[in-house]
PDB file of N, CA and C in Angstrom:
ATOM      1  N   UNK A   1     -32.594  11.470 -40.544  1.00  0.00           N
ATOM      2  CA  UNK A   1     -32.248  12.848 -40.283  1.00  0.00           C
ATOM      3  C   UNK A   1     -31.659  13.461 -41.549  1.00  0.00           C
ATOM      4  N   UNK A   2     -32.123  14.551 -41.972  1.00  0.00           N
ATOM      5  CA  UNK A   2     -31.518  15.291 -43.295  1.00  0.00           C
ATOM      6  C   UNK A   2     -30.221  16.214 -43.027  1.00  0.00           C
ATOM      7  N   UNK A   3     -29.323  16.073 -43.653  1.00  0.00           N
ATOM      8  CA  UNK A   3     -27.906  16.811 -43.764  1.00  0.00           C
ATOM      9  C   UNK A   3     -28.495  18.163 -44.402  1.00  0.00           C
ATOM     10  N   UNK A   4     -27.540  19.140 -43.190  1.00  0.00           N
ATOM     11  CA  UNK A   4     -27.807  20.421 -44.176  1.00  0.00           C
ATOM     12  C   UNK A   4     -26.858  20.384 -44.825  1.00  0.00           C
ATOM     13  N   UNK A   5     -26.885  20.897 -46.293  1.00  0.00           N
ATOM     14  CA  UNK A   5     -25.886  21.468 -47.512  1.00  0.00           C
ATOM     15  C   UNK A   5     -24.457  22.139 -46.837  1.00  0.00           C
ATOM     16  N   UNK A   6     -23.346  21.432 -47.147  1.00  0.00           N
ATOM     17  CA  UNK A   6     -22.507  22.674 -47.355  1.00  0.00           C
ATOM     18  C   UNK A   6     -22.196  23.141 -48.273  1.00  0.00           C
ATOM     19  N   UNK A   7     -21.427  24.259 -48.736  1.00  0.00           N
ATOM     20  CA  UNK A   7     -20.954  25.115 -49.824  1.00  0.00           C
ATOM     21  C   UNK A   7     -19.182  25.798 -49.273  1.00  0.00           C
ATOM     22  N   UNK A   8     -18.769  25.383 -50.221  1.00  0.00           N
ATOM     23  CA  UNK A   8     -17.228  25.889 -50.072  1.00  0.00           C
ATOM     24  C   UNK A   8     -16.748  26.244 -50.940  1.00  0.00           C
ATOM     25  N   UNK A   9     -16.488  27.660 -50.363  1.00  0.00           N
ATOM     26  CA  UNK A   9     -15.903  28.846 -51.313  1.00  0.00           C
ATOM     27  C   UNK A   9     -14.184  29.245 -51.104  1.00  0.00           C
ATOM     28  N   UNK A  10     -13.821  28.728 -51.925  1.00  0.00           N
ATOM     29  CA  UNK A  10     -12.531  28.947 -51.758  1.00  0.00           C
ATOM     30  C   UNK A  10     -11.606  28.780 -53.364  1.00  0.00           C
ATOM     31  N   UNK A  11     -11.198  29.647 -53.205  1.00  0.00           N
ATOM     32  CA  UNK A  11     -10.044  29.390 -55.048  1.00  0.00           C
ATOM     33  C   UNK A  11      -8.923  28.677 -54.620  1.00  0.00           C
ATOM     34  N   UNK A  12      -8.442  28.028 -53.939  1.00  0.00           N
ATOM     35  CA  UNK A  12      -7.096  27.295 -53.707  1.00  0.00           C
ATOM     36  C   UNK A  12      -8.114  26.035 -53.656  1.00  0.00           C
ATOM     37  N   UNK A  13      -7.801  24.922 -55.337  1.00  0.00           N
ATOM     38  CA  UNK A  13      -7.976  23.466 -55.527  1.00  0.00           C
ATOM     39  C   UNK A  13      -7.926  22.862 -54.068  1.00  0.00           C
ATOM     40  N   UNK A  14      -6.327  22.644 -53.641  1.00  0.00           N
ATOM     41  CA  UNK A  14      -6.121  21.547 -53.057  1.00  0.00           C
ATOM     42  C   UNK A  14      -6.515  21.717 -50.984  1.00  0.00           C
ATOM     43  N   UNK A  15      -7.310  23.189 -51.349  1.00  0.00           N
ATOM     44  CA  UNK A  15      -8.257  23.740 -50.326  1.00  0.00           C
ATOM     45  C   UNK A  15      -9.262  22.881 -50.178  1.00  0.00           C
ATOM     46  N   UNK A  16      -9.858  23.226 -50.940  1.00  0.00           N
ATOM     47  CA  UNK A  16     -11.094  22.647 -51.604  1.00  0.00           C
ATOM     48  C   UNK A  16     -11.443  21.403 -51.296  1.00  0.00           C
ATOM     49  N   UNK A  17     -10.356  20.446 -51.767  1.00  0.00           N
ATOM     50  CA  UNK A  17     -10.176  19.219 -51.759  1.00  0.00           C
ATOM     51  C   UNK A  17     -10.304  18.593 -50.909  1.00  0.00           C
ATOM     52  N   UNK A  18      -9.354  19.225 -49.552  1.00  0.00           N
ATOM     53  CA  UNK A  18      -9.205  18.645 -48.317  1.00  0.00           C
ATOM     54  C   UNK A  18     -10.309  18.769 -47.314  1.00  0.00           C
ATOM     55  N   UNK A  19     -11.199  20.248 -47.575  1.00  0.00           N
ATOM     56  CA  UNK A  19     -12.586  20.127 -47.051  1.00  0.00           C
ATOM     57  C   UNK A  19     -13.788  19.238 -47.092  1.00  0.00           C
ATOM     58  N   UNK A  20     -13.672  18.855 -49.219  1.00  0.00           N
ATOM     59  CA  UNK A  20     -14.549  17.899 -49.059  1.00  0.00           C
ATOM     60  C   UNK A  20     -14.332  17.022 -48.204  1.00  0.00           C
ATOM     61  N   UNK A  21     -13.211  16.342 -48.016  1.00  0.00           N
ATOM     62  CA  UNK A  21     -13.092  15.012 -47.779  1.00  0.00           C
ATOM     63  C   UNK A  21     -13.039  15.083 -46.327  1.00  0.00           C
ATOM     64  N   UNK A  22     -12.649  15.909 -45.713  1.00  0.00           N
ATOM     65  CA  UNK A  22     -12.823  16.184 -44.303  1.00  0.00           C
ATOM     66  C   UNK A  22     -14.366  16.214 -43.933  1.00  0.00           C
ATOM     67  N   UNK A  23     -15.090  17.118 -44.832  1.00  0.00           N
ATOM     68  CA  UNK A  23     -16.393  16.802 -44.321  1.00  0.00           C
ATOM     69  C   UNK A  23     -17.278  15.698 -44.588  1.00  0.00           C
ATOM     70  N   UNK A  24     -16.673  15.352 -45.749  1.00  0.00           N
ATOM     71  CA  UNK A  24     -17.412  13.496 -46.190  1.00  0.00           C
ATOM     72  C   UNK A  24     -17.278  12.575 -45.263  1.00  0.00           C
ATOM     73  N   UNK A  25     -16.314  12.690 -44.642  1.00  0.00           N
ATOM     74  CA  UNK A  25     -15.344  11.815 -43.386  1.00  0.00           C
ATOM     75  C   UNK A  25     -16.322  11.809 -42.679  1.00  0.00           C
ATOM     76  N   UNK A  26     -16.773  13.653 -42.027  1.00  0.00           N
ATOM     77  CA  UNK A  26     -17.273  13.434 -40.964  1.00  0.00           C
ATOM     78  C   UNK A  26     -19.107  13.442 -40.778  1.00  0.00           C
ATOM     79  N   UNK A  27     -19.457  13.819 -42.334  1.00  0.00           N
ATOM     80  CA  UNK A  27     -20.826  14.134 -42.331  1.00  0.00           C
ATOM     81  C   UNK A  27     -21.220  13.116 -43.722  1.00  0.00           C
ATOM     82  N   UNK A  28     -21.234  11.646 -43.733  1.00  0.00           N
ATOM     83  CA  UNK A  28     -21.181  11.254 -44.818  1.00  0.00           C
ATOM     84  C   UNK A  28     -22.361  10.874 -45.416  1.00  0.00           C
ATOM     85  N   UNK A  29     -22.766  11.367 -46.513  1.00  0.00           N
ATOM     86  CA  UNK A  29     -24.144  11.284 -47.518  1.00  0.00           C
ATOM     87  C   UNK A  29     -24.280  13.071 -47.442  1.00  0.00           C
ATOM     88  N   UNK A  30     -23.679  13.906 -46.526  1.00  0.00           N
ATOM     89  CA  UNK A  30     -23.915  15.618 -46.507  1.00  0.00           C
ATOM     90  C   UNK A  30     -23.693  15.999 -48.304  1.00  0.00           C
ATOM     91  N   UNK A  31     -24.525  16.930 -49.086  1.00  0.00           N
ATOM     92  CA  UNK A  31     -24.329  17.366 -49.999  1.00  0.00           C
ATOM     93  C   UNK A  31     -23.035  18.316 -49.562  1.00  0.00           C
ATOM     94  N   UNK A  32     -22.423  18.245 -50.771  1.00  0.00           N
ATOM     95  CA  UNK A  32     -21.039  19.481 -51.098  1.00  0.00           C
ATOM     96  C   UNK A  32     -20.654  20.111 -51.804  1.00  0.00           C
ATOM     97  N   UNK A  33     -21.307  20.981 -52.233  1.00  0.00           N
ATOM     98  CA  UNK A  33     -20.928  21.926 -53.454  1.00  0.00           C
ATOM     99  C   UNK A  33     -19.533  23.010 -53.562  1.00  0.00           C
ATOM    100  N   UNK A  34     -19.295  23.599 -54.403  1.00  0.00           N
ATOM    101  CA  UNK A  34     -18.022  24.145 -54.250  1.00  0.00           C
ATOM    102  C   UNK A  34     -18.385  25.299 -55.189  1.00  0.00           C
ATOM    103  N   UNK A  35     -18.193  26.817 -55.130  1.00  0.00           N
ATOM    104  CA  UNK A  35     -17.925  27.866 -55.691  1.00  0.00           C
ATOM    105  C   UNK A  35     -16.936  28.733 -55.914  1.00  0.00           C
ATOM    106  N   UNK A  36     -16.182  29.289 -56.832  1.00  0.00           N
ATOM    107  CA  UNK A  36     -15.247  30.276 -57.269  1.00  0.00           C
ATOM    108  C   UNK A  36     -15.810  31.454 -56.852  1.00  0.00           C
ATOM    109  N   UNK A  37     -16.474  32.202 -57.293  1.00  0.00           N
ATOM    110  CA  UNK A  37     -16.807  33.499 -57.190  1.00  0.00           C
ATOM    111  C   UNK A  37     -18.251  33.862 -56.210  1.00  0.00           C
ATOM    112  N   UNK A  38     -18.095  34.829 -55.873  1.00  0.00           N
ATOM    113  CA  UNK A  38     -19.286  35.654 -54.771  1.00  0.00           C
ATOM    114  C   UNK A  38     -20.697  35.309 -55.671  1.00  0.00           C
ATOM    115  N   UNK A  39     -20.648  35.377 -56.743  1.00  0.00           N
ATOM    116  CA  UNK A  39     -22.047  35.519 -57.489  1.00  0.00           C
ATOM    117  C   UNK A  39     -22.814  34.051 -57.611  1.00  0.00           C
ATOM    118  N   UNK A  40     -21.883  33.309 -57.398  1.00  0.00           N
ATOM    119  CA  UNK A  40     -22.156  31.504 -57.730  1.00  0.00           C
ATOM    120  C   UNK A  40     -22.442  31.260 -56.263  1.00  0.00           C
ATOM    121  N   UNK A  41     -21.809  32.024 -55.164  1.00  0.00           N
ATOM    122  CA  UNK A  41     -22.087  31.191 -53.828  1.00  0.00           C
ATOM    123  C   UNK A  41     -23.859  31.917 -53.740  1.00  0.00           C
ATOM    124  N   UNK A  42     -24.501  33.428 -53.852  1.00  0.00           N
ATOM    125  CA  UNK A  42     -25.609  33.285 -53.696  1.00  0.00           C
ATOM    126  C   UNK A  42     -26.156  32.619 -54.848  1.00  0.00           C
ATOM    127  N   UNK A  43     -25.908  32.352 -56.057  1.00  0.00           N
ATOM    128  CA  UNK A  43     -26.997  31.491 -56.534  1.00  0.00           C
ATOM    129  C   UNK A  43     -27.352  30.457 -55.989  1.00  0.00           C
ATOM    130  N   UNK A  44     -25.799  29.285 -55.390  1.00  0.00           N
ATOM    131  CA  UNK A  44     -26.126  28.542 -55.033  1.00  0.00           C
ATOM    132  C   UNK A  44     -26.678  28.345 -53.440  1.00  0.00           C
ATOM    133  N   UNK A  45     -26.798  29.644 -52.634  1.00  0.00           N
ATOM    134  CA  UNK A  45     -27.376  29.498 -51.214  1.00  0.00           C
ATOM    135  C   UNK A  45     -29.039  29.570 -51.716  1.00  0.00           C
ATOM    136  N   UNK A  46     -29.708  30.145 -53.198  1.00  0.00           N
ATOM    137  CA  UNK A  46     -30.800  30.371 -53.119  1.00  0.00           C
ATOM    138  C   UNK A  46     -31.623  29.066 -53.685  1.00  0.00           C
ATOM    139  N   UNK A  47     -30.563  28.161 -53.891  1.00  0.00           N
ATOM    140  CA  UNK A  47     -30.394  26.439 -54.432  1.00  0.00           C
ATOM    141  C   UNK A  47     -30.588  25.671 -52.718  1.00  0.00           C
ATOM    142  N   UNK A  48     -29.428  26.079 -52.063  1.00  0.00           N
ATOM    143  CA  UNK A  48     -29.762  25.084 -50.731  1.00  0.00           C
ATOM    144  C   UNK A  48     -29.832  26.035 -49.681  1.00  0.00           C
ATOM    145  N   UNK A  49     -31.000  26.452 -48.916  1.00  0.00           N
ATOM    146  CA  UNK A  49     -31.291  27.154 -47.770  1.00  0.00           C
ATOM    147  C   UNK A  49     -31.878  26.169 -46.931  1.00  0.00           C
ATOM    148  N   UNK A  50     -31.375  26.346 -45.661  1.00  0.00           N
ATOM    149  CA  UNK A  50     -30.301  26.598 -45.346  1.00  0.00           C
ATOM    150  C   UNK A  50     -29.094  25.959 -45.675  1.00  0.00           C
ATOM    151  N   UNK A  51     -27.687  26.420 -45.420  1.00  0.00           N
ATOM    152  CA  UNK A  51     -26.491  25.538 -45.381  1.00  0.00           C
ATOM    153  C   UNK A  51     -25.953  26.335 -44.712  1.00  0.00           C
ATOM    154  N   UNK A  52     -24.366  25.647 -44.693  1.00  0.00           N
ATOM    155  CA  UNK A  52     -23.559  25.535 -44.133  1.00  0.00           C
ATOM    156  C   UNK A  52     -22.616  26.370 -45.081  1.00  0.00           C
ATOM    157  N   UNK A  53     -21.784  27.293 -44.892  1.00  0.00           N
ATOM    158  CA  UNK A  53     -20.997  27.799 -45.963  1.00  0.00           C
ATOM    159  C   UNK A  53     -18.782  28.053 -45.218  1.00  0.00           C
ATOM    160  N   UNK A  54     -18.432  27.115 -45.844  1.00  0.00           N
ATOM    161  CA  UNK A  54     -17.450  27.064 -45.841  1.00  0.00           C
ATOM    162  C   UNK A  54     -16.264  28.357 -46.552  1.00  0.00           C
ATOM    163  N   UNK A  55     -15.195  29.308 -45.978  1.00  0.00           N
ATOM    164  CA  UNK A  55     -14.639  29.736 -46.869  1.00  0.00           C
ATOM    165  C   UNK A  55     -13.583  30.589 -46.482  1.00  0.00           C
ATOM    166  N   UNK A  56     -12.756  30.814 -47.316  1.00  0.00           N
ATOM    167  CA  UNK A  56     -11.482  31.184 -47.103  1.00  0.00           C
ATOM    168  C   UNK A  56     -11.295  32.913 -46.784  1.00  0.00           C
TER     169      UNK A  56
END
């Protein structure tokens, strides 16, 4: 079965942090990318369609 992508957008590090690992926990081999700014999350949704988008 293939994992859909998540993406987590959030500027607080130790945000960030605790998502990956929360979702590694629970979805493990799931890709996880992470973005700062609005312009990086669509590049990277036009990278993994569909996903999952995480954010603050």
């Amino acid at each position: 079965m293939k994992l859909v992508p998540f993406v987590i957008f959030d500027n607080q590090d130790i945000t960030r942090v605790g998502l990956r690992g929360y979702i590694s926990l629970l979805y493990a081999g799931a890709k996880v990318s992470e973005v700062h700014v609005k312009k990086s999350l669509y590049g990277q949704l036009s990278v993994d369609e569909p996903a999952v988008v995480v954010l603050d």
